[in-house]
PDB file of N, CA and C in Angstrom:
ATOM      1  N   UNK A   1       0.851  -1.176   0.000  1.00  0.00           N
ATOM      2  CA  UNK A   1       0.000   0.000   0.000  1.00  0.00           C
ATOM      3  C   UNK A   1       0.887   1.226   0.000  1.00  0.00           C
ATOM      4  N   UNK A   2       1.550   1.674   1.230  1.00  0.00           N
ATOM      5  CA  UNK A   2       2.549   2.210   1.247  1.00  0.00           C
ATOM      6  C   UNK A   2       1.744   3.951   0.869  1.00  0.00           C
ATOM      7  N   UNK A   3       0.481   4.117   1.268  1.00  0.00           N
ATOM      8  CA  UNK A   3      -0.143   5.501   1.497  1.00  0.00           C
ATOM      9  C   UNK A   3      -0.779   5.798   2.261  1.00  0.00           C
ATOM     10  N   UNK A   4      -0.955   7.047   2.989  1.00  0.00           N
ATOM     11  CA  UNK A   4      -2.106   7.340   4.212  1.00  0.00           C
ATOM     12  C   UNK A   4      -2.861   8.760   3.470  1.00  0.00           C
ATOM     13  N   UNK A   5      -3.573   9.120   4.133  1.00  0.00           N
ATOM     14  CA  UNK A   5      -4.482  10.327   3.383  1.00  0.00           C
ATOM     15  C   UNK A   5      -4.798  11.292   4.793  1.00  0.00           C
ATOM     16  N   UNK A   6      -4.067  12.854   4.530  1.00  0.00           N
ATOM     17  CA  UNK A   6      -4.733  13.936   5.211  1.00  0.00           C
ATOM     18  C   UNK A   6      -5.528  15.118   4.879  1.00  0.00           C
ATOM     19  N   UNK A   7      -7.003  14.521   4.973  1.00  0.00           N
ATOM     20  CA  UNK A   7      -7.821  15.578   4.586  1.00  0.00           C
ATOM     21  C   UNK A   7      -8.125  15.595   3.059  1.00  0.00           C
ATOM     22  N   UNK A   8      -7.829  14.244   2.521  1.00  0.00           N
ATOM     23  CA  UNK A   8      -8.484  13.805   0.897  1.00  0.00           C
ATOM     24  C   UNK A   8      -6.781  14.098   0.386  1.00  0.00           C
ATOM     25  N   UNK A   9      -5.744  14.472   0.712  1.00  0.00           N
ATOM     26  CA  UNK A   9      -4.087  14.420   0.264  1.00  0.00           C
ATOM     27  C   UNK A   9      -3.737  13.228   0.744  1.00  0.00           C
ATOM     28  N   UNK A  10      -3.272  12.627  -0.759  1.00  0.00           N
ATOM     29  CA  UNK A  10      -2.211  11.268  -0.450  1.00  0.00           C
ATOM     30  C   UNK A  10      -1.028  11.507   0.022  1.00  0.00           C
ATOM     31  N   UNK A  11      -0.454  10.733   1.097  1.00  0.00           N
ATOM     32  CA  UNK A  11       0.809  11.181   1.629  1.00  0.00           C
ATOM     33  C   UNK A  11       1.376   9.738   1.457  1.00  0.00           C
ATOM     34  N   UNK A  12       2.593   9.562   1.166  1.00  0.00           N
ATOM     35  CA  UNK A  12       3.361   8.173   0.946  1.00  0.00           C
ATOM     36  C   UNK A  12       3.880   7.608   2.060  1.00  0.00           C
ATOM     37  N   UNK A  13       4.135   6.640   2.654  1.00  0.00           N
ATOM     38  CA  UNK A  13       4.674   6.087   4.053  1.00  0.00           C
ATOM     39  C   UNK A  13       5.870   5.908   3.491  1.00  0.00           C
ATOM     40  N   UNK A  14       7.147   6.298   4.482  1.00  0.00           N
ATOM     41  CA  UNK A  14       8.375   6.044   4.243  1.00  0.00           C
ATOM     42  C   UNK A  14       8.344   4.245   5.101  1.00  0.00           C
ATOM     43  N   UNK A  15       9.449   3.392   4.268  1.00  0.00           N
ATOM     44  CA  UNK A  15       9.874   2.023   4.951  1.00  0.00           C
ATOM     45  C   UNK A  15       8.681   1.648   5.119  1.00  0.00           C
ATOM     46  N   UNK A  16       9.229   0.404   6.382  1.00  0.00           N
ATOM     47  CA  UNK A  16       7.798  -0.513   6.735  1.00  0.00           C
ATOM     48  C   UNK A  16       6.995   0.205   7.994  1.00  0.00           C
ATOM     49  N   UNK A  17       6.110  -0.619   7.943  1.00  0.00           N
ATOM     50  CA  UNK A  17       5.370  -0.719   9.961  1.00  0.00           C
ATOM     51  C   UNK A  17       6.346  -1.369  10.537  1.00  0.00           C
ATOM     52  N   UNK A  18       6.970  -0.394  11.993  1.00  0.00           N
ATOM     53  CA  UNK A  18       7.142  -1.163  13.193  1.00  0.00           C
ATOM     54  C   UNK A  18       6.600  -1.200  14.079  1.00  0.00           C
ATOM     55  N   UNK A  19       6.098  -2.444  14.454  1.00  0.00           N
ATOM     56  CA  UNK A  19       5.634  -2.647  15.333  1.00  0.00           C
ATOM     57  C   UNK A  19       3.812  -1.542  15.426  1.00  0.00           C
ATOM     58  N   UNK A  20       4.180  -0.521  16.101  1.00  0.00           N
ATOM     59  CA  UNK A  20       2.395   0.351  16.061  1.00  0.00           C
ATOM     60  C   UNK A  20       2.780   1.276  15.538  1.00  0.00           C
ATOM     61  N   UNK A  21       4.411   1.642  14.527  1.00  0.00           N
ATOM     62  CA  UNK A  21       4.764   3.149  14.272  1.00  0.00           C
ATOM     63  C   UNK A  21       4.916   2.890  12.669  1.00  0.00           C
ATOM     64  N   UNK A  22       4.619   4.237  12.258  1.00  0.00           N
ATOM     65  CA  UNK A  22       4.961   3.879  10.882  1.00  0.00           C
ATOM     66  C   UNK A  22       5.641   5.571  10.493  1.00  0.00           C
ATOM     67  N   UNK A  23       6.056   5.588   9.660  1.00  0.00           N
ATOM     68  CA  UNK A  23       6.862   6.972   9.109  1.00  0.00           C
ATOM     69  C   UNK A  23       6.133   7.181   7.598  1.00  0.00           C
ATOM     70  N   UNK A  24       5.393   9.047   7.874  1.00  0.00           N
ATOM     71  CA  UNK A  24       4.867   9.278   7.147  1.00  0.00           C
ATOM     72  C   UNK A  24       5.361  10.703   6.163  1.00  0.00           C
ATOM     73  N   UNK A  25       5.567  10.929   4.962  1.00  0.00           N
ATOM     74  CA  UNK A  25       6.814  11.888   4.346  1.00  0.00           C
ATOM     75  C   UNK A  25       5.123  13.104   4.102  1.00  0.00           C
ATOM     76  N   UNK A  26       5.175  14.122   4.854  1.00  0.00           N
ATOM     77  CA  UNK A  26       4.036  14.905   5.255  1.00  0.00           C
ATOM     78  C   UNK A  26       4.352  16.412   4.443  1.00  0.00           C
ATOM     79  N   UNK A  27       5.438  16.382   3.402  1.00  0.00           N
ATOM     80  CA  UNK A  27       6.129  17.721   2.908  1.00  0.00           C
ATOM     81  C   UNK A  27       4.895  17.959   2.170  1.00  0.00           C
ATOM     82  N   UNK A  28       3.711  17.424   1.347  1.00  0.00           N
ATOM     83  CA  UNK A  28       2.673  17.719   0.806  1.00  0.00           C
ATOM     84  C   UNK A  28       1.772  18.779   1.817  1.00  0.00           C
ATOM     85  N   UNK A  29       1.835  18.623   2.897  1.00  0.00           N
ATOM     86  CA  UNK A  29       1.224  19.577   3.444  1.00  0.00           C
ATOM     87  C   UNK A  29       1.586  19.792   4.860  1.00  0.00           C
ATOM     88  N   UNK A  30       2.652  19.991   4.836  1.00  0.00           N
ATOM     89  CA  UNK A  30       3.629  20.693   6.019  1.00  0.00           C
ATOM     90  C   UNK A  30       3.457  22.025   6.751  1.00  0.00           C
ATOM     91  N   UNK A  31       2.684  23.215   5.835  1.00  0.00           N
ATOM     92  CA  UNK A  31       2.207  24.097   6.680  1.00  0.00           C
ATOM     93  C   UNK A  31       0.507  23.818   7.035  1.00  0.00           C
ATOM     94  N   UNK A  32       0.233  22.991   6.532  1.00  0.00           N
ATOM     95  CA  UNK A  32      -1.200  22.637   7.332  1.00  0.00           C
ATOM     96  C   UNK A  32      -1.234  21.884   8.592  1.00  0.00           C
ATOM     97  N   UNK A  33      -0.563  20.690   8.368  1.00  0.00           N
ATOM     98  CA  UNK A  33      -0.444  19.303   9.239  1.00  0.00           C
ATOM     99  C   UNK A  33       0.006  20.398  10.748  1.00  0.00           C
ATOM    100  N   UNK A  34      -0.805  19.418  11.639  1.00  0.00           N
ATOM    101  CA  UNK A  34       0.216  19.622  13.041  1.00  0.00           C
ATOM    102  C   UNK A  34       0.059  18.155  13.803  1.00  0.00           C
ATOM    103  N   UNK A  35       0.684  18.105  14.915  1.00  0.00           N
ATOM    104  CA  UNK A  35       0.869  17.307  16.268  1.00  0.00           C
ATOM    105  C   UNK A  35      -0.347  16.999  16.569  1.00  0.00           C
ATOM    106  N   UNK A  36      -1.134  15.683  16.340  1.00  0.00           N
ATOM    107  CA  UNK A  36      -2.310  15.162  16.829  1.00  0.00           C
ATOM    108  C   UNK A  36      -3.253  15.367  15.754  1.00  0.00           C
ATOM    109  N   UNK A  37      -2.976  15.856  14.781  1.00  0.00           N
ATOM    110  CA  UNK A  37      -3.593  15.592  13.941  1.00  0.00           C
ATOM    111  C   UNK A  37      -4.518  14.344  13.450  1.00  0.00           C
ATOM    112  N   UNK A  38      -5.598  13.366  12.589  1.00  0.00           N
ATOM    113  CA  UNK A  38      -5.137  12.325  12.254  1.00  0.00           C
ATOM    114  C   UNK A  38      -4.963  11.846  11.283  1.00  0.00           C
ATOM    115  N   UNK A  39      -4.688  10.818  10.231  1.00  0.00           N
ATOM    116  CA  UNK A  39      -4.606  10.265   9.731  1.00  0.00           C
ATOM    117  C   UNK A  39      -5.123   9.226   8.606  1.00  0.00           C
ATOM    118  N   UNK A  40      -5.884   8.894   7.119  1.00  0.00           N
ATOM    119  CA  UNK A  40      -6.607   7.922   7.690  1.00  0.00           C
ATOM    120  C   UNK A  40      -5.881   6.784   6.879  1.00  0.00           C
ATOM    121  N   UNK A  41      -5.976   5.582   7.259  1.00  0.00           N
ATOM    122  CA  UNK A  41      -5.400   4.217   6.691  1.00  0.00           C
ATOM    123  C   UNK A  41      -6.436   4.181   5.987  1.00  0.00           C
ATOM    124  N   UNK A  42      -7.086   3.757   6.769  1.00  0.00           N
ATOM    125  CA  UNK A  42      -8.259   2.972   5.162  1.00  0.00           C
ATOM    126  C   UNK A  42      -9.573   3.781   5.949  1.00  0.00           C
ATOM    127  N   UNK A  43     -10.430   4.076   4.995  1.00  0.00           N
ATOM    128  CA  UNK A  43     -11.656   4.966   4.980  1.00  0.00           C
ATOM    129  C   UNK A  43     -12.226   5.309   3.393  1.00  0.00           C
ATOM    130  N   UNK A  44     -12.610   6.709   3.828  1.00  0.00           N
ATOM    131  CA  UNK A  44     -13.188   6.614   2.513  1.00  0.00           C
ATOM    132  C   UNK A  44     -12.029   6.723   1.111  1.00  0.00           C
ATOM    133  N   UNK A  45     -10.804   6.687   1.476  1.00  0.00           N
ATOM    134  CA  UNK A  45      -9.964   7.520   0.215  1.00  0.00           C
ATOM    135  C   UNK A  45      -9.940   5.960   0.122  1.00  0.00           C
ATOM    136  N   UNK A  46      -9.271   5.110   0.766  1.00  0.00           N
ATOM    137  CA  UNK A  46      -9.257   3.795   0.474  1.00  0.00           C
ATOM    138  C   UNK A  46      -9.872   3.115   1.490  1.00  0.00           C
ATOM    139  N   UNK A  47     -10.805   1.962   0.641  1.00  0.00           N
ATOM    140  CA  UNK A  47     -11.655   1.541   1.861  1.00  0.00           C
ATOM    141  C   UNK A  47     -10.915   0.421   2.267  1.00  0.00           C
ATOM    142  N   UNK A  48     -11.725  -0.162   3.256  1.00  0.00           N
ATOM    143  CA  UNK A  48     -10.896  -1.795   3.487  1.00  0.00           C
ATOM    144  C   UNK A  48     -10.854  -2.880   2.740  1.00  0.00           C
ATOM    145  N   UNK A  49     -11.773  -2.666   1.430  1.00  0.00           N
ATOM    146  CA  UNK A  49     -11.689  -4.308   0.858  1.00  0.00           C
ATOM    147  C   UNK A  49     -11.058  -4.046  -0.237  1.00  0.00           C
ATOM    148  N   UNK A  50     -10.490  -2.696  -0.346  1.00  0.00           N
ATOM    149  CA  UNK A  50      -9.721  -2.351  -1.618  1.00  0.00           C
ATOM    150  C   UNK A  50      -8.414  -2.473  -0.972  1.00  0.00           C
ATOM    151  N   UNK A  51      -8.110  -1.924   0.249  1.00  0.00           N
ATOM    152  CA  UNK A  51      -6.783  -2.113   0.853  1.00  0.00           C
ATOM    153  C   UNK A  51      -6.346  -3.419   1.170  1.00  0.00           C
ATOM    154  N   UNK A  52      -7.139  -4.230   1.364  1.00  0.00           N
ATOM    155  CA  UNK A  52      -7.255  -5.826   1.910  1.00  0.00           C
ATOM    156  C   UNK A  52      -6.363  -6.417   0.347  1.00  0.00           C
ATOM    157  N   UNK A  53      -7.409  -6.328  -1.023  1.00  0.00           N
ATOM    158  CA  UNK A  53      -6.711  -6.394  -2.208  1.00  0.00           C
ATOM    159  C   UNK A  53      -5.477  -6.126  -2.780  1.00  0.00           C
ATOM    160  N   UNK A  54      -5.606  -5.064  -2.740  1.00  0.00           N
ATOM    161  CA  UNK A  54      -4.041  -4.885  -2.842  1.00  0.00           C
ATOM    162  C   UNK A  54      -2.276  -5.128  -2.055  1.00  0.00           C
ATOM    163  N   UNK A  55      -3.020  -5.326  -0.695  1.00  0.00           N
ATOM    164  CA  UNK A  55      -2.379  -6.320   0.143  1.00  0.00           C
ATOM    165  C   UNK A  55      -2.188  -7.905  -0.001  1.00  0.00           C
ATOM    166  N   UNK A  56      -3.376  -8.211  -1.029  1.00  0.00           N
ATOM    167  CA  UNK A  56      -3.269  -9.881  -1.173  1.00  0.00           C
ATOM    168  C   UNK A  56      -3.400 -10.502   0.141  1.00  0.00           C
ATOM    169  N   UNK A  57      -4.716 -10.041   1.043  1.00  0.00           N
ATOM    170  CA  UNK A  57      -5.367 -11.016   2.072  1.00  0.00           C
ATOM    171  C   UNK A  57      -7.109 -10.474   2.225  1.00  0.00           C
ATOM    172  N   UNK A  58      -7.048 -10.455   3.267  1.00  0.00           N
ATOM    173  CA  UNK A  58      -8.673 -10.437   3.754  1.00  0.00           C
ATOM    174  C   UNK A  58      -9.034  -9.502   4.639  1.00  0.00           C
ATOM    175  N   UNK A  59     -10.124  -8.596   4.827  1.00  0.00           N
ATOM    176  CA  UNK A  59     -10.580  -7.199   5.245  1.00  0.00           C
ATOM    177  C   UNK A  59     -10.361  -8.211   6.694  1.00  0.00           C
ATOM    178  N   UNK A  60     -10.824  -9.152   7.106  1.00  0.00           N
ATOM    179  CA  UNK A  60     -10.925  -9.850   8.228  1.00  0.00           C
ATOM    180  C   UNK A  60      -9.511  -9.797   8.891  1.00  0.00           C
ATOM    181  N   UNK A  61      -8.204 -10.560   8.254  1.00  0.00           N
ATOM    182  CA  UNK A  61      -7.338 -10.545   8.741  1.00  0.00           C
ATOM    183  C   UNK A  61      -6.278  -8.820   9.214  1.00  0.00           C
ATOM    184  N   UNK A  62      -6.896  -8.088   8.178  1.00  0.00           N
ATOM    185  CA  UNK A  62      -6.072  -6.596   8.788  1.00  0.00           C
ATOM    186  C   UNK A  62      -7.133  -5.993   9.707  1.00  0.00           C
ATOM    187  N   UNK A  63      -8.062  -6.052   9.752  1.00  0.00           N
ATOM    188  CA  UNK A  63      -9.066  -5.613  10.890  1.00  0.00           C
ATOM    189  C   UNK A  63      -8.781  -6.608  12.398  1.00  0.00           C
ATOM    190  N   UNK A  64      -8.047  -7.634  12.156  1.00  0.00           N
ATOM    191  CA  UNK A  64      -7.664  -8.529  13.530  1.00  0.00           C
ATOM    192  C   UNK A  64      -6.333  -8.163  13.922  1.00  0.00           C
ATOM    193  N   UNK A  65      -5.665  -7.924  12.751  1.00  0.00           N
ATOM    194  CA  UNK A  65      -3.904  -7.859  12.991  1.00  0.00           C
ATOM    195  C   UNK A  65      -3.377  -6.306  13.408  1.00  0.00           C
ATOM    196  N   UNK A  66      -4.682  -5.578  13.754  1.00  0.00           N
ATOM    197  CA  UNK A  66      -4.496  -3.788  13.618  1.00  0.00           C
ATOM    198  C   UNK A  66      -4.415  -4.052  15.608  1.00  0.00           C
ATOM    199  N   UNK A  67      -3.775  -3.959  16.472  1.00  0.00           N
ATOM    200  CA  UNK A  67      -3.303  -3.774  17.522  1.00  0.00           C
ATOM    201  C   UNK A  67      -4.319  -3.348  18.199  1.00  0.00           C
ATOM    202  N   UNK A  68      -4.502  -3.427  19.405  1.00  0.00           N
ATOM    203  CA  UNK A  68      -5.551  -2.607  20.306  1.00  0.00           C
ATOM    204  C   UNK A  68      -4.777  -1.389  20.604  1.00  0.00           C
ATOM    205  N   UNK A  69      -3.690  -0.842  21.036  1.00  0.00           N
ATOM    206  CA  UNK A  69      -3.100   0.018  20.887  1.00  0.00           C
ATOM    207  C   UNK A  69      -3.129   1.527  20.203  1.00  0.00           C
ATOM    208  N   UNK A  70      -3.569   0.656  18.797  1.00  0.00           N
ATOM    209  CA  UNK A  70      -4.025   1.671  18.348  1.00  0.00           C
ATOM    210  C   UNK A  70      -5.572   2.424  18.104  1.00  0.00           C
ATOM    211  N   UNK A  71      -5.568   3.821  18.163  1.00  0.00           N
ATOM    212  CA  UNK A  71      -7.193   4.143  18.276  1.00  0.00           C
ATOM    213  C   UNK A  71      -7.472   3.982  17.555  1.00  0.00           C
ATOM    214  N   UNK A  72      -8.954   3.901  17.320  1.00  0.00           N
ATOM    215  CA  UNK A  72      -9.949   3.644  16.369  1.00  0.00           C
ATOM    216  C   UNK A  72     -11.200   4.118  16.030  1.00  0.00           C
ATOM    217  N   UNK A  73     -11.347   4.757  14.977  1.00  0.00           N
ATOM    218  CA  UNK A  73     -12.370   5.052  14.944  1.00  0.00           C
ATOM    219  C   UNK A  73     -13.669   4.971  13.864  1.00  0.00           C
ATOM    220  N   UNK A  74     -15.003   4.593  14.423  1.00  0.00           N
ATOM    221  CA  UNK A  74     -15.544   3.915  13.340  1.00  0.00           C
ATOM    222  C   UNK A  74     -16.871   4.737  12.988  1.00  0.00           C
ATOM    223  N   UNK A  75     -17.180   5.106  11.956  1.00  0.00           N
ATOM    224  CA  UNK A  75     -18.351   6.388  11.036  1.00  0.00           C
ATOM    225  C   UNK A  75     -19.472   5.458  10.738  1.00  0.00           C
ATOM    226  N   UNK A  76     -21.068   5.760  10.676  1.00  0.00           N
ATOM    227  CA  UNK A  76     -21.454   4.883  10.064  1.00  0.00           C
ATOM    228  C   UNK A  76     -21.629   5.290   8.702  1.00  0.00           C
TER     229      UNK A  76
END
């Protein structure tokens, strides 16, 4: 996948996931972005069964393998 989205802007993830951290290259919108901002993995820019696809597994298995750790939040 190797993208996250702020505010409908694709931003590219630098390297892999460690562990609950990931590194995100944010120069696309550097005077907007701040500290606590969030993020989204999968939503509406990419949903989960498109991200699941292109991962080559199952909306099931990245919705189990996503950490409690991390927050969550769910729209209906």
């Amino acid at each position: 996948i190797g993208k996250v989205f702020y505010k409908n802007v694709e931003l590219p993830m630098i390297g892999r996931i460690s562990m609950d951290l990931m590194i995100v290259d944010v120069n696309k919108v550097r005077n907007k972005i701040k500290i606590g901002d969030y993020l989204e993995v999968f939503g509406k820019n990419l949903n989960l069964d498109g991200f699941a696809k292109v991962s080559d597994t199952s909306p099931y298995d990245i919705i189990t393998s996503v950490s409690e750790r991390c927050e969550r939040v769910y729209v209906k």
